[in-house]
Protein backbone atom coordinates (compact mmCIF):
# COMPACT_ATOMS: atom_id res chain seq x y z
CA UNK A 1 -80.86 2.87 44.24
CA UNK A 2 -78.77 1.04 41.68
CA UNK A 3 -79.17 2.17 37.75
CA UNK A 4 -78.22 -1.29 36.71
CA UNK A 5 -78.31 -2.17 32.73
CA UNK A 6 -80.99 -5.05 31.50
CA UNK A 7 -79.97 -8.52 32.54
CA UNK A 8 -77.63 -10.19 30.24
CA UNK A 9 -77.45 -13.83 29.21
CA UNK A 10 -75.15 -15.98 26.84
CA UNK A 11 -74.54 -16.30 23.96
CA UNK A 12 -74.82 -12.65 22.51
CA UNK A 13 -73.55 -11.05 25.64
CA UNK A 14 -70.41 -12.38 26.61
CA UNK A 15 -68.45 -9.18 25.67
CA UNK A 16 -70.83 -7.05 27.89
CA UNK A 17 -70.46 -9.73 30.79
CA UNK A 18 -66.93 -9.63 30.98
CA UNK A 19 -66.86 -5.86 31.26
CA UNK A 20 -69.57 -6.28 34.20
CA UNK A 21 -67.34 -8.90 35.78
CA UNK A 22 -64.12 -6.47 35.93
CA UNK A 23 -65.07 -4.78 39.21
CA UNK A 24 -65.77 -7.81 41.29
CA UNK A 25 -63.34 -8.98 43.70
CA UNK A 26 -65.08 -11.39 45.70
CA UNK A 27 -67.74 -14.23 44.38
CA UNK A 28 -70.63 -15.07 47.26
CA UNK A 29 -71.72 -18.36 45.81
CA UNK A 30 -75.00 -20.04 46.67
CA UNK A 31 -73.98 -23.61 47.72
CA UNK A 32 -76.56 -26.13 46.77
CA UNK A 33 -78.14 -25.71 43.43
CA UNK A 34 -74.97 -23.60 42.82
CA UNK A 35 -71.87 -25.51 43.81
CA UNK A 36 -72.91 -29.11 44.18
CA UNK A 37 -76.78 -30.63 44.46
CA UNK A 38 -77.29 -32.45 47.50
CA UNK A 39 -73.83 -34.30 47.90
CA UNK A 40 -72.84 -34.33 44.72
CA UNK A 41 -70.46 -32.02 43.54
CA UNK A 42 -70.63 -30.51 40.10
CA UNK A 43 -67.87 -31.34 38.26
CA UNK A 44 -66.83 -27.85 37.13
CA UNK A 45 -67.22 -26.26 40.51
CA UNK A 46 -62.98 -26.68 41.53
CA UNK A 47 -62.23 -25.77 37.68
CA UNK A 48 -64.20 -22.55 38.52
CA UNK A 49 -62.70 -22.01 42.52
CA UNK A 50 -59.17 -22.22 40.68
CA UNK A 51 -60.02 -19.70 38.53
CA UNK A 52 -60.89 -17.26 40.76
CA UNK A 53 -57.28 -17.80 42.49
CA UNK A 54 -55.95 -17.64 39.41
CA UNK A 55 -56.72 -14.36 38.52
CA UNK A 56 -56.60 -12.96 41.97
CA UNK A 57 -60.15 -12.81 42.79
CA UNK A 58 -61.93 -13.73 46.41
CA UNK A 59 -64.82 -16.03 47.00
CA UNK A 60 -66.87 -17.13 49.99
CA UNK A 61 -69.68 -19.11 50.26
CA UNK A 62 -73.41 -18.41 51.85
CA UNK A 63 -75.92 -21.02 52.42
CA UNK A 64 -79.81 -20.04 53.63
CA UNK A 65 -80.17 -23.57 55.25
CA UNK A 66 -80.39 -22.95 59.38
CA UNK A 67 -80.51 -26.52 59.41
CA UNK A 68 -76.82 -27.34 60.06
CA UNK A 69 -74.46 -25.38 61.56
CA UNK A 70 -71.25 -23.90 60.47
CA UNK A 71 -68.60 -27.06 60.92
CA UNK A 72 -71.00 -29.10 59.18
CA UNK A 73 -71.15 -26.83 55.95
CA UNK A 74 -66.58 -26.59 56.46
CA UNK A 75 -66.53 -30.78 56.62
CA UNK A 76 -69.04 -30.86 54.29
CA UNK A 77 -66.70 -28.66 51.62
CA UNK A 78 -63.44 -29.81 52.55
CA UNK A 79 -64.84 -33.42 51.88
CA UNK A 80 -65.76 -32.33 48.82
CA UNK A 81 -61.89 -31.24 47.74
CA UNK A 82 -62.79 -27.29 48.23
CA UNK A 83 -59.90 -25.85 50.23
CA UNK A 84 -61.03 -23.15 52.39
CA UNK A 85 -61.23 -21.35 55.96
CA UNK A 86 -63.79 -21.20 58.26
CA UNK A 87 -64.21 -17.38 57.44
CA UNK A 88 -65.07 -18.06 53.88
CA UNK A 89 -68.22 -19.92 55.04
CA UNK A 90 -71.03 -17.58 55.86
CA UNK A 91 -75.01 -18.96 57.03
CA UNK A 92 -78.27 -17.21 57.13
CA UNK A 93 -77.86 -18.46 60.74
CA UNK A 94 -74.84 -15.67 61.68
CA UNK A 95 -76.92 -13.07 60.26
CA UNK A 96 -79.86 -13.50 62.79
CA UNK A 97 -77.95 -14.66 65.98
CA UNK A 98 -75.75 -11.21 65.62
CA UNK A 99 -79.37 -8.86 65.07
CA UNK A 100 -80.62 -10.73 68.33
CA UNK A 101 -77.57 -10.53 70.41
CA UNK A 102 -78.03 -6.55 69.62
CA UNK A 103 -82.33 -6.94 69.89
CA UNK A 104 -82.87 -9.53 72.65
CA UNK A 105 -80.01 -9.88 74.71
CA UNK A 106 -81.64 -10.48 77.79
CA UNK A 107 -85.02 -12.53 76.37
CA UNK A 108 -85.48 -16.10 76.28
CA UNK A 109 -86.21 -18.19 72.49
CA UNK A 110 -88.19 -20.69 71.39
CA UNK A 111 -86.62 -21.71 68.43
CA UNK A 112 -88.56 -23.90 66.05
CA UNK A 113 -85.49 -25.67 64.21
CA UNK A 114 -82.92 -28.33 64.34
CA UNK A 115 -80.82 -29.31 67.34
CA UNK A 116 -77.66 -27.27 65.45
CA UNK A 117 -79.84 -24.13 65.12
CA UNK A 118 -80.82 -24.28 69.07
CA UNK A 119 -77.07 -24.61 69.56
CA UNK A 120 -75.93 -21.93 67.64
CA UNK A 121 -77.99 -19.78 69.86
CA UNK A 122 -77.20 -21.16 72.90
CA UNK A 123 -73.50 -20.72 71.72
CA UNK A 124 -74.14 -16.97 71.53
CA UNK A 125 -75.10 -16.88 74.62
CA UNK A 126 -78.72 -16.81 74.37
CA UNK A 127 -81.77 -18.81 76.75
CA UNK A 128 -83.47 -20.84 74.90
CA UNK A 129 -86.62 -22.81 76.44
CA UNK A 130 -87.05 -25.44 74.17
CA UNK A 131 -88.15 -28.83 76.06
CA UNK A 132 -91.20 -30.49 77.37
CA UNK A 133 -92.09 -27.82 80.79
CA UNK A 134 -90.01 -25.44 79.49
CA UNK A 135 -91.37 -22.05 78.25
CA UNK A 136 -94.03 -19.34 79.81
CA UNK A 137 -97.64 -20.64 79.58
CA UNK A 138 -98.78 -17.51 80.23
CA UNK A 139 -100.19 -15.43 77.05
CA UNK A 140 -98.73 -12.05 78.49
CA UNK A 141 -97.00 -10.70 75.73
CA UNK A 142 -94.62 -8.94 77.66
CA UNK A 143 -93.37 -12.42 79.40
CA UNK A 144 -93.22 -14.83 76.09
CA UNK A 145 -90.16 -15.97 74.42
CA UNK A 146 -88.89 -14.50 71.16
CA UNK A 147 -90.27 -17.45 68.48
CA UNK A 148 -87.39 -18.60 65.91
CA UNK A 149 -88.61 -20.18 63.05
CA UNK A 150 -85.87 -21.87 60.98
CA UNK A 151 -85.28 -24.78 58.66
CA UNK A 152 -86.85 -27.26 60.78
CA UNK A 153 -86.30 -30.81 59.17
CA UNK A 154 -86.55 -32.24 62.69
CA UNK A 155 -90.80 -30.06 63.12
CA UNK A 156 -93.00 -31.77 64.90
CA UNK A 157 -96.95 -30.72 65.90
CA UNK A 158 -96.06 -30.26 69.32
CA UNK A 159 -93.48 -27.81 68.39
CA UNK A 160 -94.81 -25.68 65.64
CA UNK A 161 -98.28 -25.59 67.37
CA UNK A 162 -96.62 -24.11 70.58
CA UNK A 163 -94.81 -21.44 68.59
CA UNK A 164 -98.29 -20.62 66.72
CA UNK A 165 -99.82 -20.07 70.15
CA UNK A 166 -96.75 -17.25 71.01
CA UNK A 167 -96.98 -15.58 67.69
CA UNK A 168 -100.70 -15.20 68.39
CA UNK A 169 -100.29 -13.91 71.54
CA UNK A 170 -97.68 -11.38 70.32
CA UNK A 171 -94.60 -12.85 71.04
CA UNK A 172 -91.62 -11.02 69.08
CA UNK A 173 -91.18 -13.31 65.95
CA UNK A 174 -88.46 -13.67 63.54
CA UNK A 175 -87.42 -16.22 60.59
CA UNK A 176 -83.94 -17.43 60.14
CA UNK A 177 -84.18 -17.69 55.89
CA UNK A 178 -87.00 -16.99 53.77
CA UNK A 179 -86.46 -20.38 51.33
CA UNK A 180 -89.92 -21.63 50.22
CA UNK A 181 -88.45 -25.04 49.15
CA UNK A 182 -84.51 -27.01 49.28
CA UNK A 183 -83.39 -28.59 46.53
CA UNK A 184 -82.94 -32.51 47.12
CA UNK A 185 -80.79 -34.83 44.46
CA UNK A 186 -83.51 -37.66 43.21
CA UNK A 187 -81.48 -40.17 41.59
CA UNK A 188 -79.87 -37.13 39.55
CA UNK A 189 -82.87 -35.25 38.83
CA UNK A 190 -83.68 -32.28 41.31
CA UNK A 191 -86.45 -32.47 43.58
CA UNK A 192 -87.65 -30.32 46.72
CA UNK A 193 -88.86 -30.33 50.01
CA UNK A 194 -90.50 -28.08 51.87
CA UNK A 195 -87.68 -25.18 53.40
CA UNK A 196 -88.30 -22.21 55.67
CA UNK A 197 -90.75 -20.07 54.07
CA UNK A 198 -93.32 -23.03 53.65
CA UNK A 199 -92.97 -23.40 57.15
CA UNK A 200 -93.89 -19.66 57.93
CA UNK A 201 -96.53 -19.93 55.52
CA UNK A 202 -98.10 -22.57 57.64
CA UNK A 203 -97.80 -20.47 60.78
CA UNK A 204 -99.07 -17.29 59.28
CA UNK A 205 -102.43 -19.42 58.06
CA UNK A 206 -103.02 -20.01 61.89
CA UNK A 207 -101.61 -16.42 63.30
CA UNK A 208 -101.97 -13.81 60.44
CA UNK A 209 -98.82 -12.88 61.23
CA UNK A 210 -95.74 -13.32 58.49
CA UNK A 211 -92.13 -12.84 60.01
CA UNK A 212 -89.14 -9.82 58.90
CA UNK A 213 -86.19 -12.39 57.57
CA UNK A 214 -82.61 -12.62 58.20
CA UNK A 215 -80.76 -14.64 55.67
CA UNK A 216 -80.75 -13.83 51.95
CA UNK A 217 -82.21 -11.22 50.26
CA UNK A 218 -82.31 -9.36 53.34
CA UNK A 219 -80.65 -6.30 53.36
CA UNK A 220 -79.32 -7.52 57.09
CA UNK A 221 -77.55 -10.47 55.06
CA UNK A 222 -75.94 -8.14 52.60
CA UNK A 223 -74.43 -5.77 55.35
CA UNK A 224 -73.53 -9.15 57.16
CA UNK A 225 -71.30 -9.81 54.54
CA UNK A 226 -69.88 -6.57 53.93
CA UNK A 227 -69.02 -6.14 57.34
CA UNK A 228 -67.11 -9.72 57.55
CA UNK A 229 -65.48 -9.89 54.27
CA UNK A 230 -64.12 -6.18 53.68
CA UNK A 231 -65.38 -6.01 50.73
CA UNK A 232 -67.49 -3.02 49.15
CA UNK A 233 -70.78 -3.16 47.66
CA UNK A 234 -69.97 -2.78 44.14
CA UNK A 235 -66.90 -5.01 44.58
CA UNK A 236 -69.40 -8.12 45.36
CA UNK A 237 -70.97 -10.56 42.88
CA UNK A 238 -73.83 -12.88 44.83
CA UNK A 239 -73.98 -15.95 42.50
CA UNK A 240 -77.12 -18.69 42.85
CA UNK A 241 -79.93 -20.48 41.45
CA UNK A 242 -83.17 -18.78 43.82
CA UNK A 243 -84.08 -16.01 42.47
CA UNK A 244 -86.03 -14.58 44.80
CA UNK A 245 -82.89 -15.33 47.32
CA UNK A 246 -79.74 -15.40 45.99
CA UNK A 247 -80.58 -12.81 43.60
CA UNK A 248 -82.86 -10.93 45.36
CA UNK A 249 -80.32 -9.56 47.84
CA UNK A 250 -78.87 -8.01 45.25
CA UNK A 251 -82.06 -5.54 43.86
CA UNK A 252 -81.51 -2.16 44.60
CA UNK A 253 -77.77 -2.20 45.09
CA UNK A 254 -74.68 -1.72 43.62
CA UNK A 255 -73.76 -5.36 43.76
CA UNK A 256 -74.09 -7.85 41.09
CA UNK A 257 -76.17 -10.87 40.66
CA UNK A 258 -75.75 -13.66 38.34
CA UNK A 259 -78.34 -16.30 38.70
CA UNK A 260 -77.27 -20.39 37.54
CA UNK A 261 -79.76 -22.58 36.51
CA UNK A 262 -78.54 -25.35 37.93
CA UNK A 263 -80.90 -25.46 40.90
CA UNK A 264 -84.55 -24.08 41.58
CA UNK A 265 -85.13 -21.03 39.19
CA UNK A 266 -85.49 -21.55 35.54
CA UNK A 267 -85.82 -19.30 32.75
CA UNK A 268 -89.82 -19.83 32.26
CA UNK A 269 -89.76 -18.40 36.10
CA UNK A 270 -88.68 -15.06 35.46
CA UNK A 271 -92.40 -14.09 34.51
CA UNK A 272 -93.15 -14.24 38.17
CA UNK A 273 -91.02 -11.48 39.54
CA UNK A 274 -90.62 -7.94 38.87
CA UNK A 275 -86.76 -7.58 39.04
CA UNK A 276 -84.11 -9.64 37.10
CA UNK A 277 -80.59 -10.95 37.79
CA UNK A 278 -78.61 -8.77 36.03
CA UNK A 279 -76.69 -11.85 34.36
CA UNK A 280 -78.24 -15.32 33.94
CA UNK A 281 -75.72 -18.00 32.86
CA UNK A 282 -76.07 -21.88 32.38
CA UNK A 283 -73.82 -22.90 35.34
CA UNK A 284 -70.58 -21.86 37.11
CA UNK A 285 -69.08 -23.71 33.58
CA UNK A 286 -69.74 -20.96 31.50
CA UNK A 287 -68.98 -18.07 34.66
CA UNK A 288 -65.30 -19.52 34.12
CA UNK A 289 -65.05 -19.28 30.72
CA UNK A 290 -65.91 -15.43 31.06
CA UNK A 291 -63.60 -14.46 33.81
């Protein structure tokens, strides 16, 4: 369990966050809320990227949305002017599809999501019975499919109802990201709509039963990204504007969190929780000026 100091926050502590900020090597940056809102880009996002390179630190980025897939979130960046690799670009999506390669090789999934998300796990080489007919009617738990629930912007009654009648039957049940709301650009104001966790919220009303997550702050997510980018623990800094995500995975380890408010957490939130980021900043504006 990590001994970390009390959070720190600008203006009085920019000596103390600098000496925090000397043992990370590699940035995992939250990507909308964080980076850019919606499609627009904040303007001191590159500024910030550069600096990084400049001073010889790595970054990546990690989104919670399952409802695109990876090559959207690469075009998506590149069209922005962020140079990158594919590597750099890690989704909550990556984290599940390896833990059910290695749980449910052999099972079939009902995956309550977006075309991309169904993809991605028939690209892994999992069955997947979405369609009209498809799928086991029977409510033998040992013969249902594995229920997905992920972003699902494309939900319909048909589909979440069927997936409420596995979970109740005790089909194995698992969420891709554990997002309560998205952030949305309104005209240059931020808005939301309703992400992953609403979604599960909705099923567990009907069921009773709440799924384990994969994305962020799972401690699967973290170990996802250890394992990809080389990096150690205490060498990582997991930047974003969800507290109870991007922050979250953080609590109780060695690495470091630094929560933005440039997306869905604000100050007058912190009441809620029980935990705090261990640095809280105005944007990736003033992160620069401190590295």
């Amino acid at each position: 369990m990590s001994t970390k100091p009390g959070f720190l926050s600008l203006p009085d502590d920019a000596g103390q966050i600098r000496a925090r900020l000397q043992r990370v090597r590699c940035f995992v940056l939250d990507m909308d809320g964080t980076i850019y809102l919606s499609n627009r880009l904040f303007p001191y996002t590159i500024p910030f990227l550069k600096k990084l390179e400049a001073t010889g630190r790595s970054y990546c980025f990690f989104t919670n949305n399952s409802s695109r897939n990876k090559q959207d979130y690469v075009d998506k960046l590149t069209g922005m002017g962020i140079a990158l690799v594919p590597a750099q670009v890690f989704l909550s999506t990556q984290v599940i599809l390896e833990e059910m390669q290695r749980l449910h090789p052999n099972d079939a999934f009902f995956i309550v999501g977006t075309p991309n998300l169904e993809n991605a796990f028939r690209g892994a080489g999992l069955k997947v019975v979405n369609g009209p007919g498809n799928g086991n009617g029977s409510t033998d738990s040992s013969s249902l499919p594995v229920v997905i629930l992920g972003f699902d912007t494309t939900l319909t009654y048909e589909k979440i109802s069927r997936a409420c009648k596995y979970v109740r039957h005790g089909a194995a049940y698992y969420g891709v990201n554990m997002d309560y709301n998205c952030p949305v650009d309104d005209n240059g104001s931020i808005d939301y709509i309703p992400d992953c966790g609403s979604i599960a919220k909705l099923v567990e009303r009907s069921t009773g039963r709440f799924p384990d997550f994969y994305g962020k702050p799972s401690r699967h997510a973290l170990e996802h990204v250890i394992r990809h980018t080389g990096f150690k623990e205490e060498e990582l800094a997991f930047v974003g504007d969800r507290i109870y995500t991007d922050i979250a995975i953080a609590n109780g380890s060695e690495a470091l969190s630094i929560m933005v408010l440039t997306g869905e957490t604000q100050m007058a939130d912190l009441a809620q929780y029980d935990f705090r980021p261990d640095i809280i900043l105005p944007s990736l504006a003033e992160l620069d000026d401190l590295l």
